[in-house]
Protein backbone atom coordinates (compact mmCIF):
# COMPACT_ATOMS: atom_id res chain seq x y z
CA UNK A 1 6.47 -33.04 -21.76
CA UNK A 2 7.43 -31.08 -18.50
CA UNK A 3 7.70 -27.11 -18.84
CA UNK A 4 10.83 -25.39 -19.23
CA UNK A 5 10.40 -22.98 -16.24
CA UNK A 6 8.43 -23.58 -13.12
CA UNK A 7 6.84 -20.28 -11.54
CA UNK A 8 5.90 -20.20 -7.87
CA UNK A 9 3.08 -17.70 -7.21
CA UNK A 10 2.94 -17.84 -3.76
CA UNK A 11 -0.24 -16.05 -2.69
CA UNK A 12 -3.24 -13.82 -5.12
CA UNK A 13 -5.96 -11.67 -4.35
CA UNK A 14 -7.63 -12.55 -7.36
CA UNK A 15 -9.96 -15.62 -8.36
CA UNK A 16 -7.66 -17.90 -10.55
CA UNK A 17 -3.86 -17.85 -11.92
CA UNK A 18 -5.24 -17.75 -15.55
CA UNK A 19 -3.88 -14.56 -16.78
CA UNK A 20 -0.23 -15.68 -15.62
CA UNK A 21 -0.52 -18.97 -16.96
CA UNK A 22 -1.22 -17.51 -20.27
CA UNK A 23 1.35 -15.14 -20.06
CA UNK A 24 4.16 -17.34 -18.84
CA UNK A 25 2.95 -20.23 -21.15
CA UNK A 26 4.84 -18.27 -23.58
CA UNK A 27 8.25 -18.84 -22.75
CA UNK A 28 7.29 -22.53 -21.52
CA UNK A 29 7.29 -21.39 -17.98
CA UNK A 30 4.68 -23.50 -15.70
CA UNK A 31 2.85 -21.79 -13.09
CA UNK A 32 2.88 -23.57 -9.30
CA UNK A 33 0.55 -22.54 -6.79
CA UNK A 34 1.13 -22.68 -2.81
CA UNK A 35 -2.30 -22.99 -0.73
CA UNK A 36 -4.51 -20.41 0.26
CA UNK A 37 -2.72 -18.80 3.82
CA UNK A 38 0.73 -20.67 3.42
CA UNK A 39 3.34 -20.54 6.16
CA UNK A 40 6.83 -20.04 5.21
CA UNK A 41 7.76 -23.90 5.82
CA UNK A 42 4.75 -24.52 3.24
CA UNK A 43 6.40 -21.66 1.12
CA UNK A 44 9.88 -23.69 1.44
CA UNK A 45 8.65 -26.80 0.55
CA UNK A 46 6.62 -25.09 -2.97
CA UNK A 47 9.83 -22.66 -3.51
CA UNK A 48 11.92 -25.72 -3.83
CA UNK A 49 13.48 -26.15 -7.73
CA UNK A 50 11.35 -23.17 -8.75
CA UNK A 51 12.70 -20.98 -11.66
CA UNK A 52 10.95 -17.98 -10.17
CA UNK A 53 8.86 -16.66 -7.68
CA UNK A 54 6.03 -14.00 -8.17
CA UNK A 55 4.34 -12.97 -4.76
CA UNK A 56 1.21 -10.97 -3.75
CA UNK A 57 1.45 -10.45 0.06
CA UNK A 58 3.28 -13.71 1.20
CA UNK A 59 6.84 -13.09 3.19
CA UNK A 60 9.26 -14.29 0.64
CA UNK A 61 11.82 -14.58 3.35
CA UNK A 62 15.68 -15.34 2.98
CA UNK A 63 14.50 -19.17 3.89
CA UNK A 64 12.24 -19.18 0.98
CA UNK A 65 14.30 -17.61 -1.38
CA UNK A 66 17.23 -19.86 -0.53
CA UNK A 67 14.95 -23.13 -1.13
CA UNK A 68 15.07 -21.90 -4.24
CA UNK A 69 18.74 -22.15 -5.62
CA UNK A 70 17.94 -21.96 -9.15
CA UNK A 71 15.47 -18.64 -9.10
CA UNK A 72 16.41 -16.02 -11.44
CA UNK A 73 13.93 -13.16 -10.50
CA UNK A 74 11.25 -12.69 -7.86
CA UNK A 75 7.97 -10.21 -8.70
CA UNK A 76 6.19 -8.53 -6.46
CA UNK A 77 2.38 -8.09 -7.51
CA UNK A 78 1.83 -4.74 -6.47
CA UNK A 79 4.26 -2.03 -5.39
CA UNK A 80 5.44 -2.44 -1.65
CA UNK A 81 8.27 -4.27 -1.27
CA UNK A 82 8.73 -4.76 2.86
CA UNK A 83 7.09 -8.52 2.10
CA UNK A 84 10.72 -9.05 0.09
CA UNK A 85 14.03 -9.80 1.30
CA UNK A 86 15.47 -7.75 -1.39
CA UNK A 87 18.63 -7.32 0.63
CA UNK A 88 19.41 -11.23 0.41
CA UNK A 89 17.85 -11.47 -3.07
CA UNK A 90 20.28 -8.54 -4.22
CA UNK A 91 23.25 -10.95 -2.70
CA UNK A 92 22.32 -13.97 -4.40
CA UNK A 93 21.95 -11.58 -7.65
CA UNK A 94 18.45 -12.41 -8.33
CA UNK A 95 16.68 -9.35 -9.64
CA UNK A 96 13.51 -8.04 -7.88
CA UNK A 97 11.07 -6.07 -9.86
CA UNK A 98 7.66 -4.56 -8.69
CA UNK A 99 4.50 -2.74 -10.63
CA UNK A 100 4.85 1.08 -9.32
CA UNK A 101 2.14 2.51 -11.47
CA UNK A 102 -0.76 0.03 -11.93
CA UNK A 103 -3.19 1.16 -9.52
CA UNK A 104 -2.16 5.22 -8.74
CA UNK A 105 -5.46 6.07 -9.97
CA UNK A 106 -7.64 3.56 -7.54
CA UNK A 107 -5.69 4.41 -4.54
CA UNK A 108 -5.72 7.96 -4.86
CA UNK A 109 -9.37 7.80 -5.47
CA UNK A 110 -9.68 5.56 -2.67
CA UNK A 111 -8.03 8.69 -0.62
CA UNK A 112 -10.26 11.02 -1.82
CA UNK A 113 -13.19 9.05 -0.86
CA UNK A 114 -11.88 8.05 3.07
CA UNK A 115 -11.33 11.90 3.13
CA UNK A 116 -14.74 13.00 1.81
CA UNK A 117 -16.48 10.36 3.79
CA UNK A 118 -15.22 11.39 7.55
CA UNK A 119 -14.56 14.78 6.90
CA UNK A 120 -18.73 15.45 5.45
CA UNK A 121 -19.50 12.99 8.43
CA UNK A 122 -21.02 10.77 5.37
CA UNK A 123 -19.57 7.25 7.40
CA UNK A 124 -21.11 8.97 10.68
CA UNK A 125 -24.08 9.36 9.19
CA UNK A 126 -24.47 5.85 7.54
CA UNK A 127 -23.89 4.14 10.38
CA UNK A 128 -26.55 6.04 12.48
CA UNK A 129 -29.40 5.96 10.27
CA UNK A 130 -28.63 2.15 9.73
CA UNK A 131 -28.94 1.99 13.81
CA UNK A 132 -32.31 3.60 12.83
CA UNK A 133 -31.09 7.19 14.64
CA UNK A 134 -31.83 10.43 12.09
CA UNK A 135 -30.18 12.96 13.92
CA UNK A 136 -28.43 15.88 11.86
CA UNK A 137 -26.72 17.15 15.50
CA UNK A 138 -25.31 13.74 16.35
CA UNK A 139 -22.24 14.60 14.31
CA UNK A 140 -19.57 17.23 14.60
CA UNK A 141 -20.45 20.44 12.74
CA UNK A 142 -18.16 19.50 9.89
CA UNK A 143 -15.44 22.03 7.58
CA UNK A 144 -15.81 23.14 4.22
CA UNK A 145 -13.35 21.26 2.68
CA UNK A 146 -11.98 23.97 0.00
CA UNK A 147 -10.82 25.91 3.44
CA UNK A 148 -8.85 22.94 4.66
CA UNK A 149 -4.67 22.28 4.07
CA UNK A 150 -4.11 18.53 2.88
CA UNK A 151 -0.69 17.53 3.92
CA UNK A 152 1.08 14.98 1.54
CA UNK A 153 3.31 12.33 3.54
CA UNK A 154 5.44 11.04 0.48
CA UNK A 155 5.00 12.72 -3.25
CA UNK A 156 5.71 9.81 -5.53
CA UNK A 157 2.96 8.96 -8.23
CA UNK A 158 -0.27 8.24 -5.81
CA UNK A 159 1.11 11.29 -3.49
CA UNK A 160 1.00 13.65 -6.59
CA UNK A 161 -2.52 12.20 -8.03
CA UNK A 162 -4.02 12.67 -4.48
CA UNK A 163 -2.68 15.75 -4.60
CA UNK A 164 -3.90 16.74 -8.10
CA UNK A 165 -7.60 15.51 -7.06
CA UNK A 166 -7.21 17.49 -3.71
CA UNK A 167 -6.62 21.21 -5.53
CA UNK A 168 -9.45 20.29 -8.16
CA UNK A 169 -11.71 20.74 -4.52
CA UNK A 170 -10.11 23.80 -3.70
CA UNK A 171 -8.01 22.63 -0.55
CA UNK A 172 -4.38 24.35 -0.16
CA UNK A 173 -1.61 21.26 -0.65
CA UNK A 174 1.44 20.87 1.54
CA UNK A 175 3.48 17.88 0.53
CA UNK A 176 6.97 16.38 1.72
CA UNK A 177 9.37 13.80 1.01
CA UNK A 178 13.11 13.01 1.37
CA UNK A 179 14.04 15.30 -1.83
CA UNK A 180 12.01 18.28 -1.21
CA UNK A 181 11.40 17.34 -5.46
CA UNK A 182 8.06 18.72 -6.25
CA UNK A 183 8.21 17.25 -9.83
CA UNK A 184 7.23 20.16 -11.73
CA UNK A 185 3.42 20.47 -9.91
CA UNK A 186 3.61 23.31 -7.92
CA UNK A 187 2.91 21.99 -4.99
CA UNK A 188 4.74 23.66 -2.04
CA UNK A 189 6.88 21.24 -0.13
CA UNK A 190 7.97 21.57 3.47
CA UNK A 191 9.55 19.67 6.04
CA UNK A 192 7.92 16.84 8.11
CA UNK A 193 7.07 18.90 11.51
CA UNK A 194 5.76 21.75 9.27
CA UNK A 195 3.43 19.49 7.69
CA UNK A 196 1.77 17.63 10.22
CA UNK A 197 1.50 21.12 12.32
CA UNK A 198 -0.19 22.99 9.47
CA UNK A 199 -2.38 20.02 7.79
CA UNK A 200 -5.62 19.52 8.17
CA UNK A 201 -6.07 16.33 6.69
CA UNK A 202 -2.55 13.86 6.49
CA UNK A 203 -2.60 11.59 3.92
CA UNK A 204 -0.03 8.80 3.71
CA UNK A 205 1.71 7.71 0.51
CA UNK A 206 4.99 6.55 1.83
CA UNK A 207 7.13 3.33 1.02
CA UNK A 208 7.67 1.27 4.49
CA UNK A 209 11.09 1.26 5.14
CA UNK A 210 13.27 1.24 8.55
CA UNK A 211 13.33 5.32 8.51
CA UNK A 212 9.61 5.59 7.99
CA UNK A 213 8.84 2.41 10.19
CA UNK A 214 6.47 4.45 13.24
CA UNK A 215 6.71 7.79 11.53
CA UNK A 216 3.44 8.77 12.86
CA UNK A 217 4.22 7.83 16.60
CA UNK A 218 3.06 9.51 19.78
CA UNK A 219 5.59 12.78 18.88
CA UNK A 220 3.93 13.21 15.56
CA UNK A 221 0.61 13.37 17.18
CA UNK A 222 1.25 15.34 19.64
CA UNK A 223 1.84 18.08 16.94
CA UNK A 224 -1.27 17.62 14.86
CA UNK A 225 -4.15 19.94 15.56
CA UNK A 226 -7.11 18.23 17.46
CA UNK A 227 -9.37 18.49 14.46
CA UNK A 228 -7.11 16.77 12.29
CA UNK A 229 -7.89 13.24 10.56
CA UNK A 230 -5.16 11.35 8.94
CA UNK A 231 -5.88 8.92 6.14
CA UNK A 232 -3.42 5.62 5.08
CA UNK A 233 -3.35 4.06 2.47
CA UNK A 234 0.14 2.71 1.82
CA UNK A 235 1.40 0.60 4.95
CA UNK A 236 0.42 -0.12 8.41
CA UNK A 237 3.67 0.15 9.29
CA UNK A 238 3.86 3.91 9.27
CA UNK A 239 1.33 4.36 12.08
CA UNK A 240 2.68 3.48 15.41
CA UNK A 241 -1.25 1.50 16.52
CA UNK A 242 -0.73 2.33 19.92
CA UNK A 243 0.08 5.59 19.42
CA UNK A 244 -2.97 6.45 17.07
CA UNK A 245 -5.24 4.68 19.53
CA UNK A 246 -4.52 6.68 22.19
CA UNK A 247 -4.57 10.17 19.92
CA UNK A 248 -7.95 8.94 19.15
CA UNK A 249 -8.76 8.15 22.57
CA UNK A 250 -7.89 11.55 23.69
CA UNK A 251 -8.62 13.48 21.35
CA UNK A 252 -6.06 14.43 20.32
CA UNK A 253 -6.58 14.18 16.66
CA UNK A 254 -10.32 13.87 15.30
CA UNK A 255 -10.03 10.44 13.37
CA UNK A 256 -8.21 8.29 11.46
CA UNK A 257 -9.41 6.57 8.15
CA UNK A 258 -7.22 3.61 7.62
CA UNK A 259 -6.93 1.20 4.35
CA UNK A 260 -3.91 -0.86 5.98
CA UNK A 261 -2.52 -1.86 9.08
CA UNK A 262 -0.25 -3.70 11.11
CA UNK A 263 -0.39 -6.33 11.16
CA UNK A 264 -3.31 -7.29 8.73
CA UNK A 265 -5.78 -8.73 8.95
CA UNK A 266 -6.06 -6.21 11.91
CA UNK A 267 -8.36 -7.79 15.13
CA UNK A 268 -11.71 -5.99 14.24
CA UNK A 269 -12.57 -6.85 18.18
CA UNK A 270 -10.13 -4.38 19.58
CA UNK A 271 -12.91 -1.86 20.24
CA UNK A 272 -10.80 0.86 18.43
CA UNK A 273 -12.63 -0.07 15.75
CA UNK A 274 -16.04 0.48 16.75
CA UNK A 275 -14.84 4.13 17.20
CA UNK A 276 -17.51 6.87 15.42
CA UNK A 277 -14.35 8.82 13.93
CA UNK A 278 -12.24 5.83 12.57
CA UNK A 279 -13.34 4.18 9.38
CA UNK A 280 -11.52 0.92 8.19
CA UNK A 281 -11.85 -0.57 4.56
CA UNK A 282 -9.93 -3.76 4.34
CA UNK A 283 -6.57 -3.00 2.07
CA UNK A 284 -8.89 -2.22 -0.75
CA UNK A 285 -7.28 0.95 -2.43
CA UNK A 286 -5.85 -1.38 -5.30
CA UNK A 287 -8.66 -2.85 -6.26
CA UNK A 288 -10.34 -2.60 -9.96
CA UNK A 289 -11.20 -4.95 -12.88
CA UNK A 290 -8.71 -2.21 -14.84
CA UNK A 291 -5.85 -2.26 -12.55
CA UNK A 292 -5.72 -6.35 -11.40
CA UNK A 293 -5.51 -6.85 -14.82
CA UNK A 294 -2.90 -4.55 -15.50
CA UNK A 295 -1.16 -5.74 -12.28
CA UNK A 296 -1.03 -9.56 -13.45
CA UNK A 297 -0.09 -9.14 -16.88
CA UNK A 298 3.41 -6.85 -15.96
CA UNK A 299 4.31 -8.79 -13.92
CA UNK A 300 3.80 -12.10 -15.36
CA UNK A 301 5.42 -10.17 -18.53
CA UNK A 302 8.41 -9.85 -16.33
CA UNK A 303 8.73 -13.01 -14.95
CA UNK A 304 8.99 -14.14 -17.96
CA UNK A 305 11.44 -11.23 -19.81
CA UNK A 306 14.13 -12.54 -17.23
CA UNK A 307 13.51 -16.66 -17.67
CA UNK A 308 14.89 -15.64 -21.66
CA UNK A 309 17.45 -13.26 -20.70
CA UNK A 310 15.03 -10.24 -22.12
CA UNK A 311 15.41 -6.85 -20.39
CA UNK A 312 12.59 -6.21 -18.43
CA UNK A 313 10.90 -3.23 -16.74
CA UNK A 314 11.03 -2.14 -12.49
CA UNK A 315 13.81 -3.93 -11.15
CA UNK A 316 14.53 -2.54 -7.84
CA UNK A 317 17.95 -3.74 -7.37
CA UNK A 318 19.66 -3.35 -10.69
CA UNK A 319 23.44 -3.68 -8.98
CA UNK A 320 22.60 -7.56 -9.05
CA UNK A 321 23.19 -7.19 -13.47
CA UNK A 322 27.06 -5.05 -12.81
């Protein structure tokens, strides 16, 4: 006897669909797989008669979601939304919901550690003595970090957890975001130009949206002291690449350590890479046993809360239930 529901999970990061399949099992709900590295035509053709679609990185385009006339929700599996067309979702009423909090602790510790390892030199380092070169002047004499100003770009959760782990070393904290909210920490919050002027170290904990689409550009560079390093971990998107290559290039900032980029998988021959001040980890922030499997099972949970008409948790664009 066929399922109920039929569940398109359109991409995963993960081994197996297990955890979903137990979860949506539930409420009779089916889960249907599209291939490994699926173009949107492939997408089409597995979105087709689906009850819902849950989605990891994969463009769920307006195409996609209109092969689909039947879905009733689409998940993201993280917290990003810019691989969404939540606009033509919202205007089919189909309710988006995402996972905001499942993995603030692994990406702010991922922050930490990009920030530790170029600003004590320790990726420098590694990479000489693996080249078989033990040379304690090859590097730049490096800060101590409790004298340096972390500047906050965005102060949701992850901003406010990097932030937390940034006082406990002793660093000063600038932070801003669209509210100037500091949510009760403290932390002193100034505008945009002010904090890329003042900071030290930039880390980014932004949504990507159209206003913060290129917020670091060649402008916001240009402002940054020359021994500054920036550090993203939220989207490519907010780094203008061409801009941050040629800051790098010239000096004009001291390095970049990047998590994500645009568009990803970045090309690992541009020789940007093989700079001694950038470090690269491949869109790895989210990653633990603890937070995948919190991840899965939310969202999986929600899925199926909306396939029974059960309220469910995170939807983004609660206008499509008035």
């Amino acid at each position: 006897m066929s399922a109920k529901f039929r569940v398109l999970i359109t991409d995963r990061a993960w081994p197996d669909c297990e955890v979903e399949r137990k979860e949506l099992a539930l409420v009779d709900a089916e889960v249907i797989e599209a291939p490994p590295g699926a173009d949107e035509q492939k997408l089409i053709e597995k979105a087709t008669g689906v009850d819902a679609i849950a989605t990891c990185w994969a463009p769920v385009t307006q195409a996609v979601i209109a092969a689909a006339p039947d879905c009733k929700t689409i998940a993201r599996l993280g917290i990003g939304l810019d691989n969404i067309d939540v606009k033509y979702a919202t205007s089919q009423k189909i309710p988006v919901t995402n996972v905001p909090d499942y993995c603030i602790p692994e990406v702010a510790d991922h922050a930490m550690a990009l920030m530790l390892a170029s600003l004590r030199n320790v990726a420098f380092f590694h990479h000489q003595t693996k080249q078989g070169i033990y040379d304690l002047s090859a590097a730049p004499l490096p800060r101590r970090v409790s004298s340096l100003t972390l500047g906050v770009f965005g102060f949701g959760l992850t901003g406010q957890a990097v932030a937390e782990r940034a006082r406990a070393f002793g660093m000063d904290v600038l932070a801003t975001n669209s509210s100037g909210n500091d949510y009760g920490t403290g932390t002193t919050m100034v505008p945009f130009e002010e904090l890329i002027q003042k900071s030290d170290v930039i880390s980014i904990h932004a949504p990507l949206t159209e206003e913060t689409q290129h917020q670091f550009d060649q402008s916001a560079f240009a402002q940054m002291k020359s021994t500054a390093l920036i550090i993203n971990t939220s989207r490519g998107g907010l780094i203008d690449f061409a801009a941050l290559k040629s800051a790098i290039q010239n000096q004009d900032i001291a390095g970049a350590a990047l998590d994500v980029f645009d568009p990803e998988p970045p090309d690992l021959s541009d020789p940007f890479f093989q700079h001694e001040r950038v470090i690269a980890t491949p869109h790895a922030a989210f990653i633990s046993k603890e937070s995948l499997d919190e991840l899965r099972q939310q969202a999986a949970r929600q899925v199926a809360d909306v396939l029974v008409g059960r309220e469910t948790t995170n939807v983004v664009n609660p206008s499509v239930f008035e």
